[in-house]
C-alpha atoms as a PDB file:
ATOM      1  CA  UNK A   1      35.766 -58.855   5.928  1.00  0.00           C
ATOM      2  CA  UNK A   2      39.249 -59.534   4.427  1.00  0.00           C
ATOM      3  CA  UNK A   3      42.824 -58.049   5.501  1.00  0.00           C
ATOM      4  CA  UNK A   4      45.152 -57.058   2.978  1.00  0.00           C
ATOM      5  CA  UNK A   5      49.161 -58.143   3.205  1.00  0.00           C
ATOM      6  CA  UNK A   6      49.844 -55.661   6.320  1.00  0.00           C
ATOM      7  CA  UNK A   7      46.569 -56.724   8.149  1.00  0.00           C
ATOM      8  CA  UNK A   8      44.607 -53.447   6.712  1.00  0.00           C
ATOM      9  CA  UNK A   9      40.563 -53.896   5.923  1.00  0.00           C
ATOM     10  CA  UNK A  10      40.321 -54.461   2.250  1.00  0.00           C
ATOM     11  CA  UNK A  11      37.092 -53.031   0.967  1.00  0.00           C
ATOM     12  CA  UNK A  12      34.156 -55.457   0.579  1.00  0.00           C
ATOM     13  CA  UNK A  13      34.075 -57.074  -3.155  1.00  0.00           C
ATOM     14  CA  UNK A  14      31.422 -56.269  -5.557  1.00  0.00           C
ATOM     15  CA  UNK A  15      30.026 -53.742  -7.386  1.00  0.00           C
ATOM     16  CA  UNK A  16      29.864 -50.379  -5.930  1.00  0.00           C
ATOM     17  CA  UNK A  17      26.444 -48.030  -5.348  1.00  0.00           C
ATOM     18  CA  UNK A  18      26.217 -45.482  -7.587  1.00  0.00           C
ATOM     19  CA  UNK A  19      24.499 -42.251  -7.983  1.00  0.00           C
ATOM     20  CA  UNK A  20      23.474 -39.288 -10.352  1.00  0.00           C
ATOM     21  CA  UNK A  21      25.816 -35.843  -9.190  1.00  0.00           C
ATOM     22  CA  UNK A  22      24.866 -32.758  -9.915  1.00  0.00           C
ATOM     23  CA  UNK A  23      27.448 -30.050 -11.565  1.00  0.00           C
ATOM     24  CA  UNK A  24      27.285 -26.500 -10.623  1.00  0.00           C
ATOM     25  CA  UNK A  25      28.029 -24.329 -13.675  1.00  0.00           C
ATOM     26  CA  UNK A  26      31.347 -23.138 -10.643  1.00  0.00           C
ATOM     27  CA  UNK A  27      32.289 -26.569 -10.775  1.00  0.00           C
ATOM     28  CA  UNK A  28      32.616 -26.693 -15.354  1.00  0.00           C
ATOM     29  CA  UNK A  29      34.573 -23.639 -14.601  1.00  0.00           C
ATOM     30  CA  UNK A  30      36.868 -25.192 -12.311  1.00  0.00           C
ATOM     31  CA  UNK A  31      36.800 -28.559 -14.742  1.00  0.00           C
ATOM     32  CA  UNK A  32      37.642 -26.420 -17.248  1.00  0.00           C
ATOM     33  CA  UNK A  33      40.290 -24.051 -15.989  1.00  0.00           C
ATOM     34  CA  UNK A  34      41.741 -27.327 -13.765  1.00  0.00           C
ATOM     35  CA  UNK A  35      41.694 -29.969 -16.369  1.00  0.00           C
ATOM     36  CA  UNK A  36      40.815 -29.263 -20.185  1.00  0.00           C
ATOM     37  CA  UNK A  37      42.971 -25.911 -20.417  1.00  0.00           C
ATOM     38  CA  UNK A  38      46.250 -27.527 -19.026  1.00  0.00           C
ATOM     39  CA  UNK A  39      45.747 -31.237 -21.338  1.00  0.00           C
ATOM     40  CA  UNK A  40      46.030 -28.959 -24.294  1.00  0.00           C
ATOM     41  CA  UNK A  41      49.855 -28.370 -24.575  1.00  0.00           C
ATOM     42  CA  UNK A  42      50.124 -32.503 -23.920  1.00  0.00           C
ATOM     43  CA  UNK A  43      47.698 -32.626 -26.744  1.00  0.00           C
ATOM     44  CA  UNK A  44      49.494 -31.044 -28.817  1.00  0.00           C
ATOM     45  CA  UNK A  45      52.776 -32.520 -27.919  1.00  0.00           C
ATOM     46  CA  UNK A  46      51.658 -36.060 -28.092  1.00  0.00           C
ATOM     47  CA  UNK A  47      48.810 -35.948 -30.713  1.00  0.00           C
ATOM     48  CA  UNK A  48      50.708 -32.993 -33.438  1.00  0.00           C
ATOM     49  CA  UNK A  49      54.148 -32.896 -32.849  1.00  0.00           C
ATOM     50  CA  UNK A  50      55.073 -36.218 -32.004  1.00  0.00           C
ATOM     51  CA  UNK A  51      53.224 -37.469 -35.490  1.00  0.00           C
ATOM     52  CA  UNK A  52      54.931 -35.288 -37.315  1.00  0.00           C
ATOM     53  CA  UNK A  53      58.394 -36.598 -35.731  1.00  0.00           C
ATOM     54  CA  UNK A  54      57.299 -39.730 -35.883  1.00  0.00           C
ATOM     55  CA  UNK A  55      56.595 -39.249 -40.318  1.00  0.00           C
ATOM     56  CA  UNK A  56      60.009 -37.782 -40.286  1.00  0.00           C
ATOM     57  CA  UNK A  57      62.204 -40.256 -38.794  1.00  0.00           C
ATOM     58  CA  UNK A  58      60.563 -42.826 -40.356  1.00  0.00           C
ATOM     59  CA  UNK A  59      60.076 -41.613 -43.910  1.00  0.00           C
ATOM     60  CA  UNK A  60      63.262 -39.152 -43.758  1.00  0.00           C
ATOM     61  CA  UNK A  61      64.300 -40.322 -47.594  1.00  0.00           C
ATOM     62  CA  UNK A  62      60.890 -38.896 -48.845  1.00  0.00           C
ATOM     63  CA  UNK A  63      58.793 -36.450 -49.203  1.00  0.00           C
ATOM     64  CA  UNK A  64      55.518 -37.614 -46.755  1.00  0.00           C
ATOM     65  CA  UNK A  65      53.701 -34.080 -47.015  1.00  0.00           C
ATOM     66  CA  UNK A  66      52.986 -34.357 -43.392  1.00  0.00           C
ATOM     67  CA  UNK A  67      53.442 -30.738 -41.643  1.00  0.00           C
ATOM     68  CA  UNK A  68      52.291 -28.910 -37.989  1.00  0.00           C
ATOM     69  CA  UNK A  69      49.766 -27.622 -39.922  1.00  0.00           C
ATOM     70  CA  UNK A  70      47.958 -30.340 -41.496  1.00  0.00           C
ATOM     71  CA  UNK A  71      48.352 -32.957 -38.447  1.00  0.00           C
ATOM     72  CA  UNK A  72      47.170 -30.146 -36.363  1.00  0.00           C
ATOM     73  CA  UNK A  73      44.004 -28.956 -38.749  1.00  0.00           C
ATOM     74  CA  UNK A  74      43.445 -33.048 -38.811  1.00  0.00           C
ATOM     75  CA  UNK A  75      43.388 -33.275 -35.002  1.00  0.00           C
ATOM     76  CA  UNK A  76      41.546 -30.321 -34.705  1.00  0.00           C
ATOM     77  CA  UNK A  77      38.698 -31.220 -37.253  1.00  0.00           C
ATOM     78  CA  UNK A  78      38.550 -34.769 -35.673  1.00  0.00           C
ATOM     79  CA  UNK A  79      37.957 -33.181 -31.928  1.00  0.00           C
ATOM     80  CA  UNK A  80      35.167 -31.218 -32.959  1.00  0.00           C
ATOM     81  CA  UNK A  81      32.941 -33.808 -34.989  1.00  0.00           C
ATOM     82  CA  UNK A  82      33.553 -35.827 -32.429  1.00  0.00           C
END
Protein backbone atom coordinates (compact mmCIF):
# COMPACT_ATOMS: atom_id res chain seq x y z
CA UNK A 1 0.00 0.00 0.00
CA UNK A 2 1.04 3.68 -0.43
CA UNK A 3 0.90 6.70 2.22
CA UNK A 4 -0.19 9.93 1.15
CA UNK A 5 1.89 13.37 2.24
CA UNK A 6 0.72 13.07 6.10
CA UNK A 7 1.43 9.24 6.23
CA UNK A 8 -2.51 8.40 5.57
CA UNK A 9 -3.35 4.97 3.41
CA UNK A 10 -4.01 6.12 -0.07
CA UNK A 11 -6.52 3.85 -1.69
CA UNK A 12 -5.15 1.04 -3.89
CA UNK A 13 -4.82 2.23 -7.77
CA UNK A 14 -6.95 0.85 -10.41
CA UNK A 15 -10.18 0.60 -11.51
CA UNK A 16 -12.87 0.29 -9.03
CA UNK A 17 -15.71 -2.78 -8.75
CA UNK A 18 -18.79 -1.80 -9.82
CA UNK A 19 -22.31 -2.83 -9.50
CA UNK A 20 -26.01 -2.48 -10.78
CA UNK A 21 -28.24 -0.38 -7.72
CA UNK A 22 -31.53 -0.59 -7.50
CA UNK A 23 -33.87 2.73 -7.08
CA UNK A 24 -36.89 2.64 -4.99
CA UNK A 25 -39.62 4.78 -6.58
CA UNK A 26 -38.97 6.76 -2.43
CA UNK A 27 -35.61 7.26 -3.52
CA UNK A 28 -36.81 9.34 -7.44
CA UNK A 29 -38.89 11.19 -5.01
CA UNK A 30 -36.19 12.20 -2.86
CA UNK A 31 -33.85 12.69 -6.25
CA UNK A 32 -36.37 14.70 -7.35
CA UNK A 33 -37.50 16.90 -4.51
CA UNK A 34 -33.45 16.96 -3.34
CA UNK A 35 -31.82 17.62 -6.61
CA UNK A 36 -33.85 18.40 -9.94
CA UNK A 37 -36.46 20.86 -8.19
CA UNK A 38 -33.73 23.11 -6.52
CA UNK A 39 -31.14 23.11 -10.08
CA UNK A 40 -34.06 24.80 -11.71
CA UNK A 41 -33.73 28.47 -10.49
CA UNK A 42 -29.66 27.97 -11.38
CA UNK A 43 -31.02 26.85 -14.67
CA UNK A 44 -32.65 29.49 -15.29
CA UNK A 45 -30.19 31.95 -14.00
CA UNK A 46 -27.27 30.57 -15.84
CA UNK A 47 -28.88 29.02 -19.00
CA UNK A 48 -31.95 32.17 -19.64
CA UNK A 49 -31.00 35.09 -17.98
CA UNK A 50 -27.45 35.20 -18.19
CA UNK A 51 -27.83 34.73 -22.29
CA UNK A 52 -29.95 37.27 -22.50
CA UNK A 53 -27.40 39.65 -20.50
CA UNK A 54 -24.84 38.33 -22.16
CA UNK A 55 -26.81 39.49 -26.06
CA UNK A 56 -27.29 42.77 -24.37
CA UNK A 57 -24.01 43.89 -23.29
CA UNK A 58 -22.53 42.69 -26.15
CA UNK A 59 -24.85 43.79 -28.94
CA UNK A 60 -26.26 46.93 -26.85
CA UNK A 61 -26.09 49.24 -30.28
CA UNK A 62 -28.64 46.79 -31.94
CA UNK A 63 -31.52 45.31 -32.01
CA UNK A 64 -30.53 41.23 -31.38
CA UNK A 65 -34.31 40.10 -30.87
CA UNK A 66 -33.14 37.99 -28.06
CA UNK A 67 -35.82 38.16 -25.04
CA UNK A 68 -36.68 35.89 -21.55
CA UNK A 69 -39.09 34.50 -23.57
CA UNK A 70 -37.52 33.14 -26.54
CA UNK A 71 -34.09 31.99 -24.74
CA UNK A 72 -36.34 30.43 -22.26
CA UNK A 73 -38.96 28.63 -24.92
CA UNK A 74 -35.35 27.65 -26.69
CA UNK A 75 -34.01 26.08 -23.48
CA UNK A 76 -37.09 24.63 -22.71
CA UNK A 77 -37.76 22.93 -26.18
CA UNK A 78 -34.05 21.75 -26.19
CA UNK A 79 -34.53 19.93 -22.54
CA UNK A 80 -37.34 18.02 -23.60
CA UNK A 81 -36.14 16.48 -27.06
CA UNK A 82 -33.35 15.79 -25.39
Amino acid sequence: FRLGASGEALPPAGIPAMQVVEISPADWLVGLVQGAVPQIPTTLLNSVIAVCKLSDDLYSDRETGVTVRSVSTSVGAMNVIF
